[in-house]
C-alpha atoms as a PDB file:
ATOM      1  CA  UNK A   1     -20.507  15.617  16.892  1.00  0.00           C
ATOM      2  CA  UNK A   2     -17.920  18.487  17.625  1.00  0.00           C
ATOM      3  CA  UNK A   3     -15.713  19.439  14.966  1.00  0.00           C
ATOM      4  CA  UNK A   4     -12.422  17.455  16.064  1.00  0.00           C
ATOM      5  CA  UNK A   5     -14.967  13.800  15.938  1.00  0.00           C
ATOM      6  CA  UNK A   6     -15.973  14.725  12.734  1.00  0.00           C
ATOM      7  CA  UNK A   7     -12.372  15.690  11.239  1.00  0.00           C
ATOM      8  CA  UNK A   8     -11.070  12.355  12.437  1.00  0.00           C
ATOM      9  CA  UNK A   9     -14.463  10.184  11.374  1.00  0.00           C
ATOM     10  CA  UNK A  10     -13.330  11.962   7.852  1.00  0.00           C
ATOM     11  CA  UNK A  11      -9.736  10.942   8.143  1.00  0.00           C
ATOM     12  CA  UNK A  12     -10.259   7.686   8.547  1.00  0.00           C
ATOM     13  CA  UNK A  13     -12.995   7.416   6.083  1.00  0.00           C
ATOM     14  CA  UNK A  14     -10.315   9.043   3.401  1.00  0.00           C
ATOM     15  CA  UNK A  15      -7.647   6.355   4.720  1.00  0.00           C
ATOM     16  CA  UNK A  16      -9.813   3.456   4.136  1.00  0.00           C
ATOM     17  CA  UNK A  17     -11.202   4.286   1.019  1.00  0.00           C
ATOM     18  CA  UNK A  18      -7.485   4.960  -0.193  1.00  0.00           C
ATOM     19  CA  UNK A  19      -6.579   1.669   1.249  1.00  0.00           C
ATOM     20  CA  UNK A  20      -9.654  -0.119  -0.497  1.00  0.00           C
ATOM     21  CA  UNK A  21      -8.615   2.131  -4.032  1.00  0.00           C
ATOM     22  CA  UNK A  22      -4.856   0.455  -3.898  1.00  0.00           C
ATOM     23  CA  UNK A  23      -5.724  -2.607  -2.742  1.00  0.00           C
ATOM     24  CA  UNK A  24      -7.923  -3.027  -5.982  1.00  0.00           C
ATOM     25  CA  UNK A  25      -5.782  -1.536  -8.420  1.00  0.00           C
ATOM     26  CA  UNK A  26      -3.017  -3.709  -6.882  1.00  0.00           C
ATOM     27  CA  UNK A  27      -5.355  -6.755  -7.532  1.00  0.00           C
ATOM     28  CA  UNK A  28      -5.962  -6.031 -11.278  1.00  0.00           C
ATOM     29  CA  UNK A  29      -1.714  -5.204 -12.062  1.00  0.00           C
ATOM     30  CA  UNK A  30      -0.925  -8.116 -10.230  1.00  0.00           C
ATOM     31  CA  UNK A  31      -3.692 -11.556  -9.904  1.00  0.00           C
ATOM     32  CA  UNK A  32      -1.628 -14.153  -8.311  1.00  0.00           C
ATOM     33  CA  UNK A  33       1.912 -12.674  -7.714  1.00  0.00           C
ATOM     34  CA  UNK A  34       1.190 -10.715  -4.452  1.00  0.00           C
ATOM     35  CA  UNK A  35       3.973 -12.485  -2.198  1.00  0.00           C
ATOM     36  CA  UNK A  36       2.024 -12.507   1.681  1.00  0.00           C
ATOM     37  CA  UNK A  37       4.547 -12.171   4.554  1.00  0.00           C
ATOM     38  CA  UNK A  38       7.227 -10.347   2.802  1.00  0.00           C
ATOM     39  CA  UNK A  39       9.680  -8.818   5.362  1.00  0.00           C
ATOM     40  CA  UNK A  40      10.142  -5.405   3.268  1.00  0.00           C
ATOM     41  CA  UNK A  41       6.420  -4.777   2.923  1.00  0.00           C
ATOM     42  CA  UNK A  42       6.071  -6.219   6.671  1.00  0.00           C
ATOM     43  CA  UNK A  43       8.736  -3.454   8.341  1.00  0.00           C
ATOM     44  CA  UNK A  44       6.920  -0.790   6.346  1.00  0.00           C
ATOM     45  CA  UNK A  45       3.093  -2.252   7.513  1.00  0.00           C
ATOM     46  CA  UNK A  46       4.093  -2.352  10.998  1.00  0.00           C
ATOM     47  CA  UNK A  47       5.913   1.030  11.168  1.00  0.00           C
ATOM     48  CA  UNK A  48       2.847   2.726   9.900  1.00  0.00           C
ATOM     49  CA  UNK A  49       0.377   0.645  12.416  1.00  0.00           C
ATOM     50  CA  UNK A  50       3.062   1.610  15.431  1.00  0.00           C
ATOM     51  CA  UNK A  51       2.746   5.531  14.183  1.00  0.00           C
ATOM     52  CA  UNK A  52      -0.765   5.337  13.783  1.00  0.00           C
ATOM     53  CA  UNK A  53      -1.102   4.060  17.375  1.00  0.00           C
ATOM     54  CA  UNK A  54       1.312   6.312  18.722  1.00  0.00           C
ATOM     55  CA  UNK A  55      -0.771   9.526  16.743  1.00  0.00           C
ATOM     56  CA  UNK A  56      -4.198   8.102  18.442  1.00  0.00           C
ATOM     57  CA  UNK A  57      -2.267   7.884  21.946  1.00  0.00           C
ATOM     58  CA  UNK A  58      -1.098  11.377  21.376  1.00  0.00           C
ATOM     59  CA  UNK A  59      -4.798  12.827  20.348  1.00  0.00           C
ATOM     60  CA  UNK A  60      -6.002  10.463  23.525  1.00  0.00           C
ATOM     61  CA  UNK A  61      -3.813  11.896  26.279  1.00  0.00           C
ATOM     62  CA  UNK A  62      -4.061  15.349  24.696  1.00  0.00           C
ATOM     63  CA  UNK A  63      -0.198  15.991  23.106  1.00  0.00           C
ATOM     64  CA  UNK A  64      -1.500  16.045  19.673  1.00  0.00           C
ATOM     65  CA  UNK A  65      -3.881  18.113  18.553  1.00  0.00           C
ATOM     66  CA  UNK A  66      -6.140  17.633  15.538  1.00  0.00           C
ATOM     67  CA  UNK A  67      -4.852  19.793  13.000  1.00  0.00           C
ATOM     68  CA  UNK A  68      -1.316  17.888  14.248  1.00  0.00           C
ATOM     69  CA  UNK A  69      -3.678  14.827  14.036  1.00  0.00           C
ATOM     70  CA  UNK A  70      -4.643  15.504  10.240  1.00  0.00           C
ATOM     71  CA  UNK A  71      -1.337  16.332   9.658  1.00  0.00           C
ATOM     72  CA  UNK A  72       0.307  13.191  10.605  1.00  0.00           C
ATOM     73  CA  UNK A  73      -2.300  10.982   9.280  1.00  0.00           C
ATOM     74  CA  UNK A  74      -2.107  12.770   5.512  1.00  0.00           C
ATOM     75  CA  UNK A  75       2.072  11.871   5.884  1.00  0.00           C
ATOM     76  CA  UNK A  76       1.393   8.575   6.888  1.00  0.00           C
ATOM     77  CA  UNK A  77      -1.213   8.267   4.160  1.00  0.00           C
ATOM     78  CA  UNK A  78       1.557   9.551   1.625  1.00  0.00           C
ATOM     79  CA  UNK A  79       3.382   6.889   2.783  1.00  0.00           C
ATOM     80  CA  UNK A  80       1.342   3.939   2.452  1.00  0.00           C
ATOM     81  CA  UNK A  81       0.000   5.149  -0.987  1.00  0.00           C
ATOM     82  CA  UNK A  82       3.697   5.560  -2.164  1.00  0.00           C
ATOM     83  CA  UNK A  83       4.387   1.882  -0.872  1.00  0.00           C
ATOM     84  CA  UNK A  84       1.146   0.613  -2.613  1.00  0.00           C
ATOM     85  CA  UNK A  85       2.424   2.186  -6.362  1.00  0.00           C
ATOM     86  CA  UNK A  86       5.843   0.518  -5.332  1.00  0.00           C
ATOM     87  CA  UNK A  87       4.895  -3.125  -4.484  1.00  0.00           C
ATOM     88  CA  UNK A  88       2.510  -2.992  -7.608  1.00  0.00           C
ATOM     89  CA  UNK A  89       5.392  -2.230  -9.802  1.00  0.00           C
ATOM     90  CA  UNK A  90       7.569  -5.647  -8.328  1.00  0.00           C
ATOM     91  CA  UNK A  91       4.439  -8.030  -8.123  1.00  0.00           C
ATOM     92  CA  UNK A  92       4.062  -7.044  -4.189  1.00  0.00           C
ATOM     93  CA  UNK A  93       7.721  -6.339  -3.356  1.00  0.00           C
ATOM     94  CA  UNK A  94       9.516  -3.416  -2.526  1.00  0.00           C
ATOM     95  CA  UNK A  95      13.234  -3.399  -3.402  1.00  0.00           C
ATOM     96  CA  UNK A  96      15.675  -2.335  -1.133  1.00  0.00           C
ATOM     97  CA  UNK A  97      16.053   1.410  -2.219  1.00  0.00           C
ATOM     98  CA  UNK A  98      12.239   1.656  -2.219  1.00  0.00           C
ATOM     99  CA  UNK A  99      12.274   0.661   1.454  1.00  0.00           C
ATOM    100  CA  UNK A 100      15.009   2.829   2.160  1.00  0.00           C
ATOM    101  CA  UNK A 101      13.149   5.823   0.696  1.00  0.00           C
ATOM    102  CA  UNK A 102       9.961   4.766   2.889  1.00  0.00           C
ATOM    103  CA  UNK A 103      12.050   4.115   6.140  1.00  0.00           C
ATOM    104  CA  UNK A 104      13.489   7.985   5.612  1.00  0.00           C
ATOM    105  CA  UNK A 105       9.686   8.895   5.409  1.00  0.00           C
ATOM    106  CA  UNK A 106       8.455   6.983   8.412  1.00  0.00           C
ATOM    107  CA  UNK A 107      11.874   8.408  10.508  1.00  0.00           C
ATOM    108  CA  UNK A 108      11.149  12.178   9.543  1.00  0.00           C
ATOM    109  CA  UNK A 109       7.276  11.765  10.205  1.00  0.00           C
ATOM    110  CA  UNK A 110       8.291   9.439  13.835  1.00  0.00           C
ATOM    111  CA  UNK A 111      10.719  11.984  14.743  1.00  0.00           C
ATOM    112  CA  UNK A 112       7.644  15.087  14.232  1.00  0.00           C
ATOM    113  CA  UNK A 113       5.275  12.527  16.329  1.00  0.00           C
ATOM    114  CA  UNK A 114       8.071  12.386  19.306  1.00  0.00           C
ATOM    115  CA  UNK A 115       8.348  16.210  19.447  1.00  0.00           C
ATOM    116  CA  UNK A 116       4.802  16.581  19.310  1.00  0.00           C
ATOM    117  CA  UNK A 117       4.424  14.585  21.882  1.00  0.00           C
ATOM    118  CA  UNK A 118       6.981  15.834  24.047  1.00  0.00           C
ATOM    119  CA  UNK A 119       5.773  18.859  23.608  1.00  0.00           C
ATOM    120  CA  UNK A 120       2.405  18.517  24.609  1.00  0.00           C
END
């Protein structure tokens, strides 16, 4: 495997396991109150699926390279681990200032993946 496989092999391994980590710690703060299909916690879920596709499409067609790659997965990271500590504090909600804050994240980090991108 060449460097750039192996980098992203360990990117996604550290994204998973971070997923896995909050998921369970979510589970223990909060048994039965997780609330499935809430629209805050859906906006923020798909934003971060639509940047993580547009960051693979990027790396795919050659725009983004992998230290831009590593980059933009470790924000995106940030930002799901940051949602993950807020919907455990309000039993699987976010309020609306806590999606605020994460929609300014996810615009600063889209707006880096567009000129990226466009410049490559």
């Amino acid at each position: 495997m060449n460097t750039k496989t192996t980098l992203r092999f360990s990117l996604m391994g550290l994204l998973v396991s971070a997923a896995f980590a909050s998921s369970a710690a979510m589970a223990q703060a909060t048994p039965d109150a997780t609330v499935p299909g809430h629209p805050r916690v859906n906006e923020v879920n798909q934003r971060l699926d639509n940047q993580q596709n547009r960051i693979q499409n990027g790396v795919k067609d050659g725009q983004i390279n992998a230290k831009q790659e590593a980059r933009d997965e470790k924000q995106d990271s940030n930002i799901a681990q940051r949602e993950s500590a807020d919907e455990a504090k309000h039993n699987g909600h976010l309020t609306k200032q806590e999606q605020k804050n994460l929609n300014k994240s996810e615009n600063h980090d889209s707006r880096r993946i567009h000129r990226q991108r466009k410049a490559g």
